[in-house]
PDB file of N, CA and C in Angstrom:
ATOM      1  N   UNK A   1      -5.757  -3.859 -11.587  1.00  0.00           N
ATOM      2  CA  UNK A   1      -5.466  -5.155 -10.991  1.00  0.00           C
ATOM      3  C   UNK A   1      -4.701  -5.986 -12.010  1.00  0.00           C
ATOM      4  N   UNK A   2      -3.516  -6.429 -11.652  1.00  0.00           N
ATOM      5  CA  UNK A   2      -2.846  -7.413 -12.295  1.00  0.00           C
ATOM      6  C   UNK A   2      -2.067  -8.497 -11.662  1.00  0.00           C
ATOM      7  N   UNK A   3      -2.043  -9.785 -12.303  1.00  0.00           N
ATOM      8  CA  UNK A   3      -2.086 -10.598 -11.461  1.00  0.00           C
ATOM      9  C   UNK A   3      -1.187 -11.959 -12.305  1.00  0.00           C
ATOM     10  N   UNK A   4       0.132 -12.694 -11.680  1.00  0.00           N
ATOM     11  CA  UNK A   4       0.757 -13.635 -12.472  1.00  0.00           C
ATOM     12  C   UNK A   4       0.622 -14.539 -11.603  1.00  0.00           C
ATOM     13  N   UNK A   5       1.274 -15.738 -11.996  1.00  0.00           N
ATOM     14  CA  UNK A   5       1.793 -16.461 -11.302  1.00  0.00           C
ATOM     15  C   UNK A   5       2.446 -16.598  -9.834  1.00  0.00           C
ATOM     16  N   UNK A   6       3.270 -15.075  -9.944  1.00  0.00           N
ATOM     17  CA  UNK A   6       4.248 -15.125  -8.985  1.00  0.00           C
ATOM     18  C   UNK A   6       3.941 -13.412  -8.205  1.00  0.00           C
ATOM     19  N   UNK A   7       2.691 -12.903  -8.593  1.00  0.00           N
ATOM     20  CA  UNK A   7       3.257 -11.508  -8.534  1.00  0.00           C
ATOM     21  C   UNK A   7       1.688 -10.648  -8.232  1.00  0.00           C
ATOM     22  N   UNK A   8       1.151 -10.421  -7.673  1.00  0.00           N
ATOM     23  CA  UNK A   8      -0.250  -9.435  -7.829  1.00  0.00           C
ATOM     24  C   UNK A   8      -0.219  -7.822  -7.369  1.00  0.00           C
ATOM     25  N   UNK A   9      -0.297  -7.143  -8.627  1.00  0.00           N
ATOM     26  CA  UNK A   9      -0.764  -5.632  -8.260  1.00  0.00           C
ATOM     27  C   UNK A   9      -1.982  -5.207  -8.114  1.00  0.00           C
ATOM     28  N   UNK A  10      -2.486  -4.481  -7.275  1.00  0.00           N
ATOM     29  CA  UNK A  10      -3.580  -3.556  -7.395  1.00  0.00           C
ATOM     30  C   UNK A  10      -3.320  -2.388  -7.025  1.00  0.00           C
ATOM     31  N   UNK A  11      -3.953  -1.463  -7.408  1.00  0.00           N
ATOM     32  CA  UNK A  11      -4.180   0.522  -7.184  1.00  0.00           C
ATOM     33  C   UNK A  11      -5.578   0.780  -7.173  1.00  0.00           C
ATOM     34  N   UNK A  12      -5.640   1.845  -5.900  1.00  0.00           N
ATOM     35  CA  UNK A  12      -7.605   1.561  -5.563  1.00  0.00           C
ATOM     36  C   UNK A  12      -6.657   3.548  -5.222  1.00  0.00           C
ATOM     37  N   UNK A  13      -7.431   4.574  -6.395  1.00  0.00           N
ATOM     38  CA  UNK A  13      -7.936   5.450  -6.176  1.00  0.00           C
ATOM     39  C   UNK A  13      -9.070   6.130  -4.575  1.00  0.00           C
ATOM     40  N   UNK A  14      -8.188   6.746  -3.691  1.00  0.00           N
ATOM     41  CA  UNK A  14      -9.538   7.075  -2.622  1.00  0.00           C
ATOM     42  C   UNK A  14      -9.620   8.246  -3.339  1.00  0.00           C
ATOM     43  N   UNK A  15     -10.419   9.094  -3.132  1.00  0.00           N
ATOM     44  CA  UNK A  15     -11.149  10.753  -3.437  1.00  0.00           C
ATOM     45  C   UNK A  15     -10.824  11.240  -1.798  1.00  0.00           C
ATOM     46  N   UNK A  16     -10.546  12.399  -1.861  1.00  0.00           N
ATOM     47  CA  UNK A  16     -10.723  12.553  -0.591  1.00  0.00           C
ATOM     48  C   UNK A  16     -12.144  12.367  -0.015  1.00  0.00           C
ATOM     49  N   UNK A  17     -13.188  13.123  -0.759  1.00  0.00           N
ATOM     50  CA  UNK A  17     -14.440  13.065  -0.875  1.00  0.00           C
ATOM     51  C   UNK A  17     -15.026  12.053  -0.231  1.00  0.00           C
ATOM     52  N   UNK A  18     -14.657  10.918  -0.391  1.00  0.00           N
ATOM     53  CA  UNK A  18     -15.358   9.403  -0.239  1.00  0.00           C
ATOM     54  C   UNK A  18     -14.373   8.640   1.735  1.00  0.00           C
ATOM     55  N   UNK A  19     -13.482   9.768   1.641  1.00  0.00           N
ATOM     56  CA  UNK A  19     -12.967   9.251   2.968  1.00  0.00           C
ATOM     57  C   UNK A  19     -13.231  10.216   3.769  1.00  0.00           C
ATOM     58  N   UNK A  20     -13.989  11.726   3.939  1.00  0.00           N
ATOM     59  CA  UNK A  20     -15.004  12.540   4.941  1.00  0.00           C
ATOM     60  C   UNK A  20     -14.906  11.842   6.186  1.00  0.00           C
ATOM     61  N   UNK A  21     -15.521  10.789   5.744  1.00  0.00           N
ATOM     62  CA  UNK A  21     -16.395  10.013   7.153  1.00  0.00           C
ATOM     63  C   UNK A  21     -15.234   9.743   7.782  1.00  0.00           C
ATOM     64  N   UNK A  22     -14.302   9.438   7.591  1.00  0.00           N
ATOM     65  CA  UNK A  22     -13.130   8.872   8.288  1.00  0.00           C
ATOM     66  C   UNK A  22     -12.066   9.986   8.864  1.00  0.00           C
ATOM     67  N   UNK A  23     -12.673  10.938   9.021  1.00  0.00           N
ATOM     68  CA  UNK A  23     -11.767  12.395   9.380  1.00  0.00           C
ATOM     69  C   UNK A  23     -10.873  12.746   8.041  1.00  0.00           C
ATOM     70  N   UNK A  24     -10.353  12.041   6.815  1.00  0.00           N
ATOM     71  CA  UNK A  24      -9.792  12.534   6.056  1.00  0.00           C
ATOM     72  C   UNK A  24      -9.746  13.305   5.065  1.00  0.00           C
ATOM     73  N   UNK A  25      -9.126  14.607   5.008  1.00  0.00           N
ATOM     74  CA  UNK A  25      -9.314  15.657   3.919  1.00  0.00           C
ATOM     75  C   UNK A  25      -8.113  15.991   3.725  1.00  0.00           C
ATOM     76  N   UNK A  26      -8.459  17.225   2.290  1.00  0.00           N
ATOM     77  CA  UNK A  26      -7.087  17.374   1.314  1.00  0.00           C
ATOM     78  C   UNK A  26      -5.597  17.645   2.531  1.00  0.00           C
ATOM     79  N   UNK A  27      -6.125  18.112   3.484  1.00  0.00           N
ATOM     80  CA  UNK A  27      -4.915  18.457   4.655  1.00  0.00           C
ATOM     81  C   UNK A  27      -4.606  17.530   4.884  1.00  0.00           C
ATOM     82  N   UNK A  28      -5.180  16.305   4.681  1.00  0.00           N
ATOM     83  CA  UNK A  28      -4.478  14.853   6.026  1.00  0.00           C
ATOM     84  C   UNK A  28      -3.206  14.884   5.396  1.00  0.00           C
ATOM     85  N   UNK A  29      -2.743  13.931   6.037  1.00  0.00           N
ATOM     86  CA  UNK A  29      -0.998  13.623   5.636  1.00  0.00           C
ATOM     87  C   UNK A  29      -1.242  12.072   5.188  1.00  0.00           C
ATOM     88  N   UNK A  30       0.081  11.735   4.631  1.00  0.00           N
ATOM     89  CA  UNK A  30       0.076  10.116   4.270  1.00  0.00           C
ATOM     90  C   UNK A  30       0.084   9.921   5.620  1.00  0.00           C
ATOM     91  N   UNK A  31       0.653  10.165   6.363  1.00  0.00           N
ATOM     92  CA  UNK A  31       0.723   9.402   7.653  1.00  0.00           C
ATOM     93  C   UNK A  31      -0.318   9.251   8.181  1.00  0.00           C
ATOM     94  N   UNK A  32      -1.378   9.947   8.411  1.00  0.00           N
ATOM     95  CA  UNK A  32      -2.312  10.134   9.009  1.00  0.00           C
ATOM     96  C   UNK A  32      -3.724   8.929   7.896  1.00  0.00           C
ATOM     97  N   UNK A  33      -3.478   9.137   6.723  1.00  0.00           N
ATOM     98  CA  UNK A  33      -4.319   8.018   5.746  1.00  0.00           C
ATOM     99  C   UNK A  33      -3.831   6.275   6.175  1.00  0.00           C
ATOM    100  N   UNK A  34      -2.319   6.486   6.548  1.00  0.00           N
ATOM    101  CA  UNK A  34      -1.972   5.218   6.312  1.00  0.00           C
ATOM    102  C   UNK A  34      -2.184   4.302   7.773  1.00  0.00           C
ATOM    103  N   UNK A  35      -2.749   5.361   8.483  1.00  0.00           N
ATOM    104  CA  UNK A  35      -3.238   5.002  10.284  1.00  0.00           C
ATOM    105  C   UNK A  35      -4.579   4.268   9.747  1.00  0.00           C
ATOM    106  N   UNK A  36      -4.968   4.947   9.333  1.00  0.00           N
ATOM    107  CA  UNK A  36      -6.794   5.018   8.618  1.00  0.00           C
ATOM    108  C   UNK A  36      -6.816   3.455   7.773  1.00  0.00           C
ATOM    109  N   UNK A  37      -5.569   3.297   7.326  1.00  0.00           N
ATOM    110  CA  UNK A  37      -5.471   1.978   6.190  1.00  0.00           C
ATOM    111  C   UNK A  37      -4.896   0.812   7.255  1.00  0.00           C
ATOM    112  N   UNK A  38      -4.547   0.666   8.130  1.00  0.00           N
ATOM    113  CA  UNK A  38      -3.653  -0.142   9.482  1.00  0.00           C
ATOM    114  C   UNK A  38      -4.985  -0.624  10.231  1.00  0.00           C
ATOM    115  N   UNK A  39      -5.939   0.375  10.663  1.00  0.00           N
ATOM    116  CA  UNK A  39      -7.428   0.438  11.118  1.00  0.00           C
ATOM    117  C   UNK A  39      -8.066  -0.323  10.500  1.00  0.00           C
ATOM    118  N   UNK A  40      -8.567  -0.034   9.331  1.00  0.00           N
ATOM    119  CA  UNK A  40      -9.354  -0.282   8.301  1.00  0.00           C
ATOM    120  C   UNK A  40      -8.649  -1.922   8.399  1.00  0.00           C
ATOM    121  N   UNK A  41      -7.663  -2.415   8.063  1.00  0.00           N
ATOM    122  CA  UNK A  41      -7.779  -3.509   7.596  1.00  0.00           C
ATOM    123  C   UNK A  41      -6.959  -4.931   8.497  1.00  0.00           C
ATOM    124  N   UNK A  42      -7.497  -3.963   9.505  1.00  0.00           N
ATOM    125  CA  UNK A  42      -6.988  -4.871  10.816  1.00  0.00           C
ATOM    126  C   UNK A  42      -5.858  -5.135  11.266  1.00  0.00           C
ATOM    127  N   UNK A  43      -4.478  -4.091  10.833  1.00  0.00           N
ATOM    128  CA  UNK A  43      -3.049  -4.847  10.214  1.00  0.00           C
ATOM    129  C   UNK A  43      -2.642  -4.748  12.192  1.00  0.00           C
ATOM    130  N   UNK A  44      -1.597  -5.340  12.553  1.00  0.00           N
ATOM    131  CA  UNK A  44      -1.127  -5.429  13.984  1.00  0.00           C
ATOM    132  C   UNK A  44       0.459  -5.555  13.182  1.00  0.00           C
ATOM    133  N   UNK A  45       1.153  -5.112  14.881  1.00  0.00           N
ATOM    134  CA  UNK A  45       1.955  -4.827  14.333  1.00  0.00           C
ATOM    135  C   UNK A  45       2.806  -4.811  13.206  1.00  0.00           C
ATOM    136  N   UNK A  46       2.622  -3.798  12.557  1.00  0.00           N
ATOM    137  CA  UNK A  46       3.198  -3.333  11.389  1.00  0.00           C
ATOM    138  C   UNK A  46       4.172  -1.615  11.663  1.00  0.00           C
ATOM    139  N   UNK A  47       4.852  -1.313  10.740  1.00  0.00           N
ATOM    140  CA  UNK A  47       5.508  -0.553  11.036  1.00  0.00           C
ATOM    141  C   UNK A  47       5.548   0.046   9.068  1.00  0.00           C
ATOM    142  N   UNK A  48       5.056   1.893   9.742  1.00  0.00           N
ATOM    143  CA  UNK A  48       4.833   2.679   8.457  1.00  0.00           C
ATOM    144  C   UNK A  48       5.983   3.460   8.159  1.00  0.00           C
ATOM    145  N   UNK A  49       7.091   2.510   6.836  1.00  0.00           N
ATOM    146  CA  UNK A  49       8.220   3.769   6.764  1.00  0.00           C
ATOM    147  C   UNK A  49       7.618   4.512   5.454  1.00  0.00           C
ATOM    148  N   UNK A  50       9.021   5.645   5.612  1.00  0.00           N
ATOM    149  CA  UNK A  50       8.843   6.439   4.282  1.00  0.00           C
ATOM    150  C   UNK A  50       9.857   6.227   2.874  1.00  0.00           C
ATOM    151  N   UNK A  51       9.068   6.427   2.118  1.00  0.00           N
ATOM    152  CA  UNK A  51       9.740   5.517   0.638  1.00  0.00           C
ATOM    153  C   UNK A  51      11.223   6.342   0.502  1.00  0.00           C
ATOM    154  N   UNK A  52      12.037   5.855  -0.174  1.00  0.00           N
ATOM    155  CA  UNK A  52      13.347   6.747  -0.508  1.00  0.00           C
ATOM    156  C   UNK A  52      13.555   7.739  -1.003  1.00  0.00           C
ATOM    157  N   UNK A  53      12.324   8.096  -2.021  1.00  0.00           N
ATOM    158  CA  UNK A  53      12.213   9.137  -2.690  1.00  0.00           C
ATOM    159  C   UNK A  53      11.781  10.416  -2.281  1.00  0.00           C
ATOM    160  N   UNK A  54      10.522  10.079  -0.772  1.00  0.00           N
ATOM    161  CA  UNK A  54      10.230  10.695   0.091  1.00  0.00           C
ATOM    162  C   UNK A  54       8.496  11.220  -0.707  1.00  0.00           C
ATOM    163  N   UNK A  55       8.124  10.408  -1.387  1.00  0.00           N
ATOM    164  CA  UNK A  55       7.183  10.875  -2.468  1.00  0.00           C
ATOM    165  C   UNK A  55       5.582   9.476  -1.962  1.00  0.00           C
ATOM    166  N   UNK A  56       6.335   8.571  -0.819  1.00  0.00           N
ATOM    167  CA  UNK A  56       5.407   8.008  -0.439  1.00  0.00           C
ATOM    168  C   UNK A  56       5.280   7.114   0.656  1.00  0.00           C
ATOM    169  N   UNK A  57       4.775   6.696   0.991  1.00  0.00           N
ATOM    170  CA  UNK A  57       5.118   5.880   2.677  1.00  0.00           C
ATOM    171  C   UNK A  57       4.470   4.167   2.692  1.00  0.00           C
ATOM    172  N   UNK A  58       4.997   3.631   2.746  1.00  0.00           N
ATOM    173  CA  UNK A  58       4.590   2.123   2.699  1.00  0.00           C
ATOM    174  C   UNK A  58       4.635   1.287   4.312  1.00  0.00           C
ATOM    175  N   UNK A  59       4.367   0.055   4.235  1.00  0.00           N
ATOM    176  CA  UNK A  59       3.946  -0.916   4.993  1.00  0.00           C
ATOM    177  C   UNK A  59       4.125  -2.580   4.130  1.00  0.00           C
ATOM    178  N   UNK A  60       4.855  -3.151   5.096  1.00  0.00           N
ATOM    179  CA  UNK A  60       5.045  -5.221   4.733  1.00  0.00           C
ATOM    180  C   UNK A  60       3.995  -5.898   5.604  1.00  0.00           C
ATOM    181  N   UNK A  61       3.542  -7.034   5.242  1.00  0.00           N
ATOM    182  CA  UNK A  61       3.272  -7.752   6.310  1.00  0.00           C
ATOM    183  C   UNK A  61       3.226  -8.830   5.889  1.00  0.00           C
ATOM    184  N   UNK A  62       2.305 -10.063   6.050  1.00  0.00           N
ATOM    185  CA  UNK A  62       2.100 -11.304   5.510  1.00  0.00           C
ATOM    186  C   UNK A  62       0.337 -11.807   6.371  1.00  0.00           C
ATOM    187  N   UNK A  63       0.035 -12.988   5.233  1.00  0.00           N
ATOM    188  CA  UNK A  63      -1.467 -13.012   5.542  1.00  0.00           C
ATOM    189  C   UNK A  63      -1.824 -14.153   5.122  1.00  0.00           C
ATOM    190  N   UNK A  64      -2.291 -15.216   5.665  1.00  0.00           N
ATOM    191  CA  UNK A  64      -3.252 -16.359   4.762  1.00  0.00           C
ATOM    192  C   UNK A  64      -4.380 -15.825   4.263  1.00  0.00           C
ATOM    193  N   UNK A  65      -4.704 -16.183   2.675  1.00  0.00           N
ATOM    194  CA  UNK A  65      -5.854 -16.388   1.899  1.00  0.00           C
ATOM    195  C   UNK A  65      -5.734 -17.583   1.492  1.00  0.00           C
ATOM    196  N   UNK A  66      -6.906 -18.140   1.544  1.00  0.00           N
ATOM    197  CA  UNK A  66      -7.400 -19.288   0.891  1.00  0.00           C
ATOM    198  C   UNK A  66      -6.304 -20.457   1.019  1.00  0.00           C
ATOM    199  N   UNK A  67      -5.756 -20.687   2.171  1.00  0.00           N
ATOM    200  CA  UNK A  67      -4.648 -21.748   2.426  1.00  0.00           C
ATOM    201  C   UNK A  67      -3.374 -21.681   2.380  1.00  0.00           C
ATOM    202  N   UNK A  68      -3.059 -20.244   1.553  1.00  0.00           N
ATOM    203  CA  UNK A  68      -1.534 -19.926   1.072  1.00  0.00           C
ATOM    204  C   UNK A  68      -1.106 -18.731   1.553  1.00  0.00           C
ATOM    205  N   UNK A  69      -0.384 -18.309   2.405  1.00  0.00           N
ATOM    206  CA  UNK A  69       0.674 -16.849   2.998  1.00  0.00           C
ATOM    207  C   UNK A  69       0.972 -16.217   1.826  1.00  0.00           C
ATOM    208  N   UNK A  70       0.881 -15.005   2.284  1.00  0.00           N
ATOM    209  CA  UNK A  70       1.111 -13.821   0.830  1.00  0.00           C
ATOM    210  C   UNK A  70       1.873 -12.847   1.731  1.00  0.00           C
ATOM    211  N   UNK A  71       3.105 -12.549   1.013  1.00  0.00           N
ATOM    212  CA  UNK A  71       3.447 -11.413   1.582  1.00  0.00           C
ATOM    213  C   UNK A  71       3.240  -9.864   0.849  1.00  0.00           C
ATOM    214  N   UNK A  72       2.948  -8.753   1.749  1.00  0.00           N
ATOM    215  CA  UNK A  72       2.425  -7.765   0.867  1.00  0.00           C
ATOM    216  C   UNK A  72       3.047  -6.704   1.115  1.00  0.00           C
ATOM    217  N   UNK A  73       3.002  -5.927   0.279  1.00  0.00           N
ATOM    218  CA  UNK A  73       4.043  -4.265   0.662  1.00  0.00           C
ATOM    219  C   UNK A  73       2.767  -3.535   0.006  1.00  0.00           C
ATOM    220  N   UNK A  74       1.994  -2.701   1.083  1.00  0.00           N
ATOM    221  CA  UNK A  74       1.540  -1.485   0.502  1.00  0.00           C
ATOM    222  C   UNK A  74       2.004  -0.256   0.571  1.00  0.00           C
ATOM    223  N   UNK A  75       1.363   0.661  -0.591  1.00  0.00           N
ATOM    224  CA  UNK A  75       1.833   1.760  -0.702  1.00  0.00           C
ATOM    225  C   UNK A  75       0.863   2.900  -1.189  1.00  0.00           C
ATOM    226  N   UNK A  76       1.140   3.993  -0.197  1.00  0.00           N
ATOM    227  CA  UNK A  76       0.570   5.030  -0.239  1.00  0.00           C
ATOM    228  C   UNK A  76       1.105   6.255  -0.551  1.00  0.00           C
ATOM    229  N   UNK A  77       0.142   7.085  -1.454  1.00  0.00           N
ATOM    230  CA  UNK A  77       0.534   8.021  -2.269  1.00  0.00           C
ATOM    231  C   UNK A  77      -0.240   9.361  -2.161  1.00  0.00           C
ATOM    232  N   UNK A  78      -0.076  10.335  -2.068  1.00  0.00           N
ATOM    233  CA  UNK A  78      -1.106  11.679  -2.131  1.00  0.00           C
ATOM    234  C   UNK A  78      -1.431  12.117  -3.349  1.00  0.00           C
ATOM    235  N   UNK A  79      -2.021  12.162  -3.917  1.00  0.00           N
ATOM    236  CA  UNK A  79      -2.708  13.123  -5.076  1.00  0.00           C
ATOM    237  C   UNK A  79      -3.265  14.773  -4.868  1.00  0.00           C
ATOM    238  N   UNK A  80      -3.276  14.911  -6.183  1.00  0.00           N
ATOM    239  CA  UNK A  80      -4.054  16.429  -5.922  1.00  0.00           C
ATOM    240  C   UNK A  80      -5.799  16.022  -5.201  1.00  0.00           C
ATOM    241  N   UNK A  81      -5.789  15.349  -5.469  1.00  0.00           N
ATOM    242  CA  UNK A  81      -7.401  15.018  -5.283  1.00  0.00           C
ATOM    243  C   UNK A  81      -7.905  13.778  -4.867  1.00  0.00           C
ATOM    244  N   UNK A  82      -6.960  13.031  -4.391  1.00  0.00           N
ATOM    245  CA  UNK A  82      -6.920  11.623  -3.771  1.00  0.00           C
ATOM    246  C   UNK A  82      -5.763  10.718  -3.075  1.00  0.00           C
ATOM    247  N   UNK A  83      -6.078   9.928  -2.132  1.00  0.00           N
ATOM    248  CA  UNK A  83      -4.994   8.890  -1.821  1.00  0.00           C
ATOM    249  C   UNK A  83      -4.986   7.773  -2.915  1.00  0.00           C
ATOM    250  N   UNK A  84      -4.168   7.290  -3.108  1.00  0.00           N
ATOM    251  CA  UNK A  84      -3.862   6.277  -3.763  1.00  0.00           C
ATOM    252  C   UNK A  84      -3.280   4.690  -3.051  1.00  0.00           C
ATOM    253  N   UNK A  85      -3.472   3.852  -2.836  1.00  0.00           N
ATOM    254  CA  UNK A  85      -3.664   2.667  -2.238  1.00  0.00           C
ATOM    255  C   UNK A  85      -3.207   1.943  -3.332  1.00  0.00           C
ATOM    256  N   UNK A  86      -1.524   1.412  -2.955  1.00  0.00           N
ATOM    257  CA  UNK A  86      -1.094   0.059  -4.075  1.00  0.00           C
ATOM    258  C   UNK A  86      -0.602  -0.997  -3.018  1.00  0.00           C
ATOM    259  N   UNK A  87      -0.840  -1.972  -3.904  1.00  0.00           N
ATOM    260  CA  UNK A  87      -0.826  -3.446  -3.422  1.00  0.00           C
ATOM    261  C   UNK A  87       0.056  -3.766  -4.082  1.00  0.00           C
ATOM    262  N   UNK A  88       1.600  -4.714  -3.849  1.00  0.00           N
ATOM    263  CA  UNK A  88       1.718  -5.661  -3.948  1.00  0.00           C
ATOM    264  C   UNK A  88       1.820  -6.751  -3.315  1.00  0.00           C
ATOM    265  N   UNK A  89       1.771  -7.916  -3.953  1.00  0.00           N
ATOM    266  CA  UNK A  89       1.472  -9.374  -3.201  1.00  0.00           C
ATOM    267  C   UNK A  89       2.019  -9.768  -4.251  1.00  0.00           C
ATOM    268  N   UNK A  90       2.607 -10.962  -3.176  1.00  0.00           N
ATOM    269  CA  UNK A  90       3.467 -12.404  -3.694  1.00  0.00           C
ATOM    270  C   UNK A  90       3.452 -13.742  -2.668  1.00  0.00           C
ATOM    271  N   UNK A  91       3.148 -15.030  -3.185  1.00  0.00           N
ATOM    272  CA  UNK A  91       3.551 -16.101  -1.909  1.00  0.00           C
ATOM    273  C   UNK A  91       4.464 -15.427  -1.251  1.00  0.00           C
ATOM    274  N   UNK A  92       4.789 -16.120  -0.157  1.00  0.00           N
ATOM    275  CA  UNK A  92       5.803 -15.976   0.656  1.00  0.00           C
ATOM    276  C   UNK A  92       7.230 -16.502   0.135  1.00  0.00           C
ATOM    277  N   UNK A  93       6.755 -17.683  -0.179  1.00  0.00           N
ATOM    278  CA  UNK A  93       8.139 -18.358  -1.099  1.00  0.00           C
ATOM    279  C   UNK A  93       8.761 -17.683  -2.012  1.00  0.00           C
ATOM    280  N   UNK A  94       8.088 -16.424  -2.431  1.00  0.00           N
ATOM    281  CA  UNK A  94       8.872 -15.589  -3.700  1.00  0.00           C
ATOM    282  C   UNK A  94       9.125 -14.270  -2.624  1.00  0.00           C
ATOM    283  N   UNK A  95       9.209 -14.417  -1.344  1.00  0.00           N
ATOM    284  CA  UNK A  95       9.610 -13.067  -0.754  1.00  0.00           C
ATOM    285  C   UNK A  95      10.655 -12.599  -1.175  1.00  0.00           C
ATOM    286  N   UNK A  96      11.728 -13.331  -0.884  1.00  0.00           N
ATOM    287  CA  UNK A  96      12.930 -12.762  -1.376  1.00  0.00           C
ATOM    288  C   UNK A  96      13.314 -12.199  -2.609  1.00  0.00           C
ATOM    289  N   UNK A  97      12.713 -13.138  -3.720  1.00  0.00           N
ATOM    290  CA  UNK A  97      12.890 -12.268  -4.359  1.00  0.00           C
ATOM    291  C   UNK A  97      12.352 -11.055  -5.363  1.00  0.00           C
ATOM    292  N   UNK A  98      10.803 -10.915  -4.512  1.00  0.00           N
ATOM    293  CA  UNK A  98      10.010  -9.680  -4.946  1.00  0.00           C
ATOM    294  C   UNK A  98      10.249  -8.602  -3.854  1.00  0.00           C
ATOM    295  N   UNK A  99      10.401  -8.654  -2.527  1.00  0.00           N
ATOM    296  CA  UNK A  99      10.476  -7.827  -1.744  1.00  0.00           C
ATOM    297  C   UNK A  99      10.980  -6.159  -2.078  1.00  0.00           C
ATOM    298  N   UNK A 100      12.247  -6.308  -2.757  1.00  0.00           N
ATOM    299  CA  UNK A 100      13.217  -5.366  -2.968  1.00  0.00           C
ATOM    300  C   UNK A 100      12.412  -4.417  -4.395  1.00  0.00           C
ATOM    301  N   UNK A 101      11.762  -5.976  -5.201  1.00  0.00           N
ATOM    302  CA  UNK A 101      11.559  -4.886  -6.562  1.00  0.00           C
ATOM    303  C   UNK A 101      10.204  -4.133  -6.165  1.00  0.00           C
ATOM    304  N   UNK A 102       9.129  -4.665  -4.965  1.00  0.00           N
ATOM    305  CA  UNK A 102       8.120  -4.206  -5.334  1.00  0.00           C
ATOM    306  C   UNK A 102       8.909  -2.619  -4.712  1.00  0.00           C
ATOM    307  N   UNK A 103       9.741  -2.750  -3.878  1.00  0.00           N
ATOM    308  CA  UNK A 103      10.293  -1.172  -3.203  1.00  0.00           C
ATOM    309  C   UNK A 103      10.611  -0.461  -4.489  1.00  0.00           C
ATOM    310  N   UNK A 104      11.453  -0.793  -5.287  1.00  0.00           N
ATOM    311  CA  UNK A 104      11.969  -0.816  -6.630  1.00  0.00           C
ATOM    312  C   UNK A 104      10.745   0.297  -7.657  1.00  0.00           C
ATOM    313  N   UNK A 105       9.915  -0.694  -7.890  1.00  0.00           N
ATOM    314  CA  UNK A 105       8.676  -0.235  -8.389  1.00  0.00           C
ATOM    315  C   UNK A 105       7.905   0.712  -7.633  1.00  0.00           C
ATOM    316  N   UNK A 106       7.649   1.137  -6.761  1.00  0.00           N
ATOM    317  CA  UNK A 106       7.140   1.912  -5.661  1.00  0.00           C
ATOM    318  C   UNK A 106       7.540   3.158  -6.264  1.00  0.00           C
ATOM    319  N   UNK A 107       8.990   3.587  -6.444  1.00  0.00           N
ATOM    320  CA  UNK A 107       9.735   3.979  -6.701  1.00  0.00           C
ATOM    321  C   UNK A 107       9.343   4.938  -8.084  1.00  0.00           C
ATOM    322  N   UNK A 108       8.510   4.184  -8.710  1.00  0.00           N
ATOM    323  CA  UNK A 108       8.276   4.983 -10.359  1.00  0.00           C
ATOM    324  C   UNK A 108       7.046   5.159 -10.110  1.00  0.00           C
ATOM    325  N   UNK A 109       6.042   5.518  -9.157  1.00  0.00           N
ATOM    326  CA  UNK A 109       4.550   5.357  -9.024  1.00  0.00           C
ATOM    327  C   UNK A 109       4.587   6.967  -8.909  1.00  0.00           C
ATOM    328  N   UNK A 110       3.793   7.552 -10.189  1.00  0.00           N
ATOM    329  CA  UNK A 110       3.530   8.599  -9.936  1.00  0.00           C
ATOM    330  C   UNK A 110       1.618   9.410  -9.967  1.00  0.00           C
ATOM    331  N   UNK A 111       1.351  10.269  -9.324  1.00  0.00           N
ATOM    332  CA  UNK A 111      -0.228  10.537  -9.635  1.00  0.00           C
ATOM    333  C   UNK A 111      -0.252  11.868  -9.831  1.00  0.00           C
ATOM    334  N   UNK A 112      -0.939  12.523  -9.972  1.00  0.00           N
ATOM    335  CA  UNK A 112      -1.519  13.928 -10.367  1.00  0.00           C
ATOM    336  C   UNK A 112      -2.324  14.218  -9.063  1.00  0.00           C
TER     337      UNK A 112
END
């Protein structure tokens, strides 16, 4: 978790192990985790592309916390032995110009 002024990351390790209950195993696909993550966290219309590199599949949306709109790009990743779940978030007012880098950054996210 890291977190500025203008800018918040997080990365939340799943196991496959720990997502069983949810139909997901080493076979699922990102696509199929990132249904599971749309579910899970109530998202409406949203729309799941695939990263450029072809190494991961993301999702935008926007959200009030605590009085202030955040816009967020997550991103999902396969591991040998887990999904990987990244966050970024920014106000809305800095959409423009985080939008592109968090794609940017997406971009160098690698796992084992």
């Amino acid at each position: 978790y890291l977190q500025s002024k203008k800018a918040i990351f997080t990365a939340l390790k799943e196991p496959f192990s720990s997502l069983s209950s949810l139909d997901i195993t080493p076979e699922s696909s990102l696509s199929e985790y990132m249904q599971v993550v749309i579910t899970s966290n109530k998202l409406d219309d949203v729309e799941v592309k695939n990263g450029e590199n072809g190494t991961y599949q993301y999702l935008t949306y926007e959200k009030e916390t605590g009085g202030k709109t955040y816009f967020y790009t997550i991103v999902a990743v396969k591991g040998s032995d887990a999904f990987w779940l990244i966050n970024f978030a920014c106000p809305t007012g800095n959409q423009e110009a985080y939008a592109e880098k968090f794609l940017d950054w997406a971009k160098t996210i690698t796992v084992a």
